[in-house]
N, C-alpha and C. Protein backbone atom coordinates (compact mmCIF):
# COMPACT_ATOMS: atom_id res chain seq x y z
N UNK A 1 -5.18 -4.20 60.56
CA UNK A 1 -6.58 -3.88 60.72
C UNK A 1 -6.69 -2.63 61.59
N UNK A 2 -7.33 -1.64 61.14
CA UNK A 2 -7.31 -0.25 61.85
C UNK A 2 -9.11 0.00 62.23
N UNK A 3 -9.34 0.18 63.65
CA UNK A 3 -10.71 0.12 63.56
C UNK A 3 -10.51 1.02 64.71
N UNK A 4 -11.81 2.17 64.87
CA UNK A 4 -11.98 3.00 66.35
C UNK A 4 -13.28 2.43 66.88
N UNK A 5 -13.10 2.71 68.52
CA UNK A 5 -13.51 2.10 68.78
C UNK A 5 -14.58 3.71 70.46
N UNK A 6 -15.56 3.86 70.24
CA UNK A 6 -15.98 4.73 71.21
C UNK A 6 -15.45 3.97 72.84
N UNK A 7 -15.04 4.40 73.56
CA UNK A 7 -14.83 4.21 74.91
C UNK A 7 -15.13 5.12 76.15
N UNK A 8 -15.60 4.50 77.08
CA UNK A 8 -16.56 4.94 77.78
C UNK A 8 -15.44 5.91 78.97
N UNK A 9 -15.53 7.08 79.02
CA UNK A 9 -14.58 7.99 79.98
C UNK A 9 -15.44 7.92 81.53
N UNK A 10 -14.96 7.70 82.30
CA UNK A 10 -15.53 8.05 83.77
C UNK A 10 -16.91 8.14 83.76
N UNK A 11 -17.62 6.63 83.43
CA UNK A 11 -19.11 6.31 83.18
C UNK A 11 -19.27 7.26 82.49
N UNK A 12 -19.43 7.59 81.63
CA UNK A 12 -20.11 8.05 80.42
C UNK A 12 -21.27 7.05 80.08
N UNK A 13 -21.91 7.69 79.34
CA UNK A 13 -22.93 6.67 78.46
C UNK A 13 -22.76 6.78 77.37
N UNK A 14 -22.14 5.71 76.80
CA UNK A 14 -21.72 5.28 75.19
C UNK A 14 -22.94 5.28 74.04
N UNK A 15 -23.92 5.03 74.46
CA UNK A 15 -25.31 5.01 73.70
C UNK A 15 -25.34 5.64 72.62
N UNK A 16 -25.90 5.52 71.47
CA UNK A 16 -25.65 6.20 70.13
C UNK A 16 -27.22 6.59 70.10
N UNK A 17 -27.51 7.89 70.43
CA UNK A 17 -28.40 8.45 70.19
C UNK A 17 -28.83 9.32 68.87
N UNK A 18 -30.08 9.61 68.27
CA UNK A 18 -29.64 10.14 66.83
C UNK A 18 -30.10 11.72 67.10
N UNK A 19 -29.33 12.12 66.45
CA UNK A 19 -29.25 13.38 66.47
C UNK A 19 -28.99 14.25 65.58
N UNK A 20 -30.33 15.29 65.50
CA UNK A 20 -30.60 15.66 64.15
C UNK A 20 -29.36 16.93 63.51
N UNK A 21 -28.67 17.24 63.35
CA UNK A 21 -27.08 18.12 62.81
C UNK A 21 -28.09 18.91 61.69
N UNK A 22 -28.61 20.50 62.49
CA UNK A 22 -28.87 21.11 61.53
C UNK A 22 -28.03 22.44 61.01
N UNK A 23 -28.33 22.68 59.68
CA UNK A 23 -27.43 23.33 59.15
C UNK A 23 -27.50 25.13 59.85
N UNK A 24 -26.24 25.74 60.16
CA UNK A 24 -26.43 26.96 60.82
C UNK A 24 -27.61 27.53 59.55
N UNK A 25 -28.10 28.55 60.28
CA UNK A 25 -29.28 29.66 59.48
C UNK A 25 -28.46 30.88 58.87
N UNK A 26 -28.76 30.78 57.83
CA UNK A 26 -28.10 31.79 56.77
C UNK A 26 -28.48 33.09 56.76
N UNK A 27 -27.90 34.19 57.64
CA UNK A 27 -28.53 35.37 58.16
C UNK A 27 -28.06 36.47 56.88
N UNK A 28 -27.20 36.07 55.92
CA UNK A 28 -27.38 37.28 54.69
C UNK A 28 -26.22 38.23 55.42
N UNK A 29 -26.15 39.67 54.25
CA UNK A 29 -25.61 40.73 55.03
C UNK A 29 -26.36 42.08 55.27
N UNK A 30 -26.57 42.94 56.43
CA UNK A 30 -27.26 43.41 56.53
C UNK A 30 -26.75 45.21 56.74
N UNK A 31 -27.13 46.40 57.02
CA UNK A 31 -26.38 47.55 57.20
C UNK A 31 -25.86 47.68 59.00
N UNK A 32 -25.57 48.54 59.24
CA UNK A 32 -25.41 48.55 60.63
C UNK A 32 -25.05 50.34 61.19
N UNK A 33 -25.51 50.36 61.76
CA UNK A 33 -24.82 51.78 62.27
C UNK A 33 -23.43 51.96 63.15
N UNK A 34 -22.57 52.57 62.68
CA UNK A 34 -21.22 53.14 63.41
C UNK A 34 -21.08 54.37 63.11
N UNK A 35 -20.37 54.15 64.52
CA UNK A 35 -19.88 55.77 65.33
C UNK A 35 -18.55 55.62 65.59
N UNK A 36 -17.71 56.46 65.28
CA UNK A 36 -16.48 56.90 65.55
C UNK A 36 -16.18 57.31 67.33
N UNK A 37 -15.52 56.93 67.49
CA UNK A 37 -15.17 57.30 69.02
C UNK A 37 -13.63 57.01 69.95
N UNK A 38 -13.18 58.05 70.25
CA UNK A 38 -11.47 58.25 70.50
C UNK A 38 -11.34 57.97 71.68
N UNK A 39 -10.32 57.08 71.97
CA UNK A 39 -9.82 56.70 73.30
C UNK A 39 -8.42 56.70 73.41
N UNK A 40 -7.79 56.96 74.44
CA UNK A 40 -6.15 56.74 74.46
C UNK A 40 -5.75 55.22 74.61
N UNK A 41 -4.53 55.48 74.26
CA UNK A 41 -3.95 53.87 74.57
C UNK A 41 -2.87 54.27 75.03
N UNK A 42 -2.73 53.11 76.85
CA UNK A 42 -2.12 53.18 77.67
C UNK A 42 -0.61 52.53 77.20
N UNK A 43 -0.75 51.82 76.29
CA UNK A 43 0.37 51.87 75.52
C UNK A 43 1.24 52.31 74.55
N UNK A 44 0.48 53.40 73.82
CA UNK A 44 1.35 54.71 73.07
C UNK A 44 2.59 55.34 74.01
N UNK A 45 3.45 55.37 73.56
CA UNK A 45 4.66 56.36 74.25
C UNK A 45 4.25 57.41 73.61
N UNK A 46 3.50 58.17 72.14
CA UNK A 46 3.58 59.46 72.06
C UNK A 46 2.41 60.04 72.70
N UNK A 47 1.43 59.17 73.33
CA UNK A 47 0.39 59.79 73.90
C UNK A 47 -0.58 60.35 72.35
N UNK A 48 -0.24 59.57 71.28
CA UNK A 48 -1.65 60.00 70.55
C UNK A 48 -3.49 59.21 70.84
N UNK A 49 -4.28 59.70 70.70
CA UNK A 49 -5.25 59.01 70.83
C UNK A 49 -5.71 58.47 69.48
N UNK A 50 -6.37 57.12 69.59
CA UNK A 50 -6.97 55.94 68.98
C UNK A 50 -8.14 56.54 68.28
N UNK A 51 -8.68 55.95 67.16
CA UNK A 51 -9.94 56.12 67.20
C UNK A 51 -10.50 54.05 66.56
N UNK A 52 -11.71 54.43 67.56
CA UNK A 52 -12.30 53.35 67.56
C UNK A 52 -13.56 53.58 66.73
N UNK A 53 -14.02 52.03 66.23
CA UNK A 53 -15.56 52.19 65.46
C UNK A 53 -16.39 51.02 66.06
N UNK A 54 -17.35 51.74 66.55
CA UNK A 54 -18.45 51.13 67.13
C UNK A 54 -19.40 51.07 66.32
N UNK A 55 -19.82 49.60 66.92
CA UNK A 55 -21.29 49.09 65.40
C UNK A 55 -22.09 48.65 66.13
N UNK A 56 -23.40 48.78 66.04
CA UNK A 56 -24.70 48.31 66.60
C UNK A 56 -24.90 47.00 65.72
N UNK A 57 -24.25 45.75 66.18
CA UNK A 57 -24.91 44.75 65.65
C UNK A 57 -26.40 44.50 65.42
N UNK A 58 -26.74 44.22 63.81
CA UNK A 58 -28.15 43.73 64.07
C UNK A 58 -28.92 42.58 64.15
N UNK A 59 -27.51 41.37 64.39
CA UNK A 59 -28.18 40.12 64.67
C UNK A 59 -28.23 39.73 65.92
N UNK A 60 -27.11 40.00 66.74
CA UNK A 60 -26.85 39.91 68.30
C UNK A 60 -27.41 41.40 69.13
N UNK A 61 -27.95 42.27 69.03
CA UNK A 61 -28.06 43.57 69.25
C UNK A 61 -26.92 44.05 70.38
N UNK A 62 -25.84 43.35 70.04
CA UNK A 62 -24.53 44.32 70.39
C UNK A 62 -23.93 45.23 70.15
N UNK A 63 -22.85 45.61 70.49
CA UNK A 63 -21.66 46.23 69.77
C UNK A 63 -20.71 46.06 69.82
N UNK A 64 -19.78 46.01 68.64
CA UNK A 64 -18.29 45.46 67.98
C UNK A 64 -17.90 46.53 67.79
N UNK A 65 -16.15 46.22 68.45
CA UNK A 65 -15.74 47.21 68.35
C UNK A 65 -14.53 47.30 67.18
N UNK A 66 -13.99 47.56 66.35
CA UNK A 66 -12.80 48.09 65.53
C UNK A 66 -11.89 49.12 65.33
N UNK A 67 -11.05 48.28 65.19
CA UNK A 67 -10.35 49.37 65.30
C UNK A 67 -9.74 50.83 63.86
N UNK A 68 -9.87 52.09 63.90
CA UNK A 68 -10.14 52.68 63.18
C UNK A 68 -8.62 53.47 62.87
N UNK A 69 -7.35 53.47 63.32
CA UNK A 69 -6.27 54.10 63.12
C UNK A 69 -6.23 55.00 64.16
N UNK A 70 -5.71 56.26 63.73
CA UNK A 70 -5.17 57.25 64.80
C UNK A 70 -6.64 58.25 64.90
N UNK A 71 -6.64 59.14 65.28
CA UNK A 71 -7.19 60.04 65.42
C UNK A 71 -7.07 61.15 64.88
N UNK A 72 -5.84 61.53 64.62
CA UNK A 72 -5.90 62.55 63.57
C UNK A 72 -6.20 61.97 62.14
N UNK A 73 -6.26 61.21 61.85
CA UNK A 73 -6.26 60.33 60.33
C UNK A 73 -7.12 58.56 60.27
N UNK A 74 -8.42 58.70 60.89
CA UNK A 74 -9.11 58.01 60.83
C UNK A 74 -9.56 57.14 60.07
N UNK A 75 -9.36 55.75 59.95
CA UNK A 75 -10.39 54.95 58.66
C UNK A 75 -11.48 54.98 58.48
N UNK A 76 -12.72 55.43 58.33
CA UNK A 76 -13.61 55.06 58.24
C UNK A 76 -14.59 54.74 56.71
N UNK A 77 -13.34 54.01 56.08
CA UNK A 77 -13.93 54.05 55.14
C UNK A 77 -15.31 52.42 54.73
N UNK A 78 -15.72 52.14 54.00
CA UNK A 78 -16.78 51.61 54.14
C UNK A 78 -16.66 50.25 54.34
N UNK A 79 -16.99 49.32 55.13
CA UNK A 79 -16.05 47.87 55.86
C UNK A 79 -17.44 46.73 55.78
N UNK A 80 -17.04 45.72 55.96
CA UNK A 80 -17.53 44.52 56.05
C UNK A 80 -17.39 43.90 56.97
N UNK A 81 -18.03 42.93 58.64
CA UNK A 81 -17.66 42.34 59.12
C UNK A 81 -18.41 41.23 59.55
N UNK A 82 -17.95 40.33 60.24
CA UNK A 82 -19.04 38.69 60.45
C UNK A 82 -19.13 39.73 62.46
N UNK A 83 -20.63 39.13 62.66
CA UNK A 83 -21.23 38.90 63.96
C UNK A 83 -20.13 37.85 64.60
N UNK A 84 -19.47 38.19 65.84
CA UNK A 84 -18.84 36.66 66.65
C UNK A 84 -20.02 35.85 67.09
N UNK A 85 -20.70 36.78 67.57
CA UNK A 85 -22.09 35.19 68.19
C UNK A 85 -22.90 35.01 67.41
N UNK A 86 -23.30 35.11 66.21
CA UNK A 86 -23.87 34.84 65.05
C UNK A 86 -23.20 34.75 63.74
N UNK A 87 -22.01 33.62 63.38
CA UNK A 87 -21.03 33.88 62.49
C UNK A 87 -21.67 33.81 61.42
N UNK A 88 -22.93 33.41 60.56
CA UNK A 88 -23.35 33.21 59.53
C UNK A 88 -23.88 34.98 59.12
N UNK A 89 -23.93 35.57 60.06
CA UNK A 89 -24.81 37.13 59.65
C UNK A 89 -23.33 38.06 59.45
N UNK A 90 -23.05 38.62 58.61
CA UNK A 90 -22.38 39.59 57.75
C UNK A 90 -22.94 40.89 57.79
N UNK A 91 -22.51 41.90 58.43
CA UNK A 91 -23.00 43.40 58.60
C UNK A 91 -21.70 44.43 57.88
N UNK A 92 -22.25 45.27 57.54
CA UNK A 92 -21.73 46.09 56.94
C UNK A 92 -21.74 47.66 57.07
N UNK A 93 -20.94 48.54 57.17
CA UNK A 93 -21.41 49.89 57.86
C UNK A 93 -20.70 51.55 56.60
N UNK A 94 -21.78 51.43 55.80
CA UNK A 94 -21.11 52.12 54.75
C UNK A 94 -20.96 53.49 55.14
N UNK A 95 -21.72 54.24 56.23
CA UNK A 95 -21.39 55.49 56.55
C UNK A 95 -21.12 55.59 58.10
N UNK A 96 -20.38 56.15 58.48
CA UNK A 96 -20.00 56.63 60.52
C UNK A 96 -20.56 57.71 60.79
N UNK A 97 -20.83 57.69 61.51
CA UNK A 97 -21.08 59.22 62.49
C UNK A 97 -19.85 59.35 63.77
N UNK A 98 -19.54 60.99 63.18
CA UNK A 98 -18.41 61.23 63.96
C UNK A 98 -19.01 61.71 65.31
């Protein structure tokens, strides 16, 4: 006979309260603006610089950062990414500004 059983940790209250489990909100995908922007890395031995891509989130009004290759030879080609503090919203950044 296999049965679980809730147990009460360092007074807890075991009580089965109901609780409504709603579904996350479906935020779609939306555009976003990025900018290209070069930084070194303290860990290159040839001393080339990075280039980074910065995005103006538009569900969290942050910015995410990615990473874009070298600097002489940049990715920026057109990308897709999820919000971390809003994982249901999908942004997308089809053109950079250098």
């Amino acid at each position: 006979m296999n049965s679980t059983i809730a147990l009460p940790l360092f007074g807890e209250d075991t009580t089965q309260t109901k609780e409504t489990s709603q579904a996350p909100e479906r935020l779609g995908m939306a555009a976003a603006a990025a900018r290209l922007v070069v930084c070194r890395s303290s860990r290159g031995e040839d001393g080339e610089s990075l280039a980074l891509l910065v995005v103006d989130c538009p569900f969290c009004d942050h910015q995410h950062i990615h990473p874009a290759g070298l600097e002489a030879a940049p990715r920026v080609c057109p990308r897709r990414s999820r919000c971390v503090s809003r994982p249901t919203g999908i942004y997308y950044f089809p053109a950079v500004a250098r």
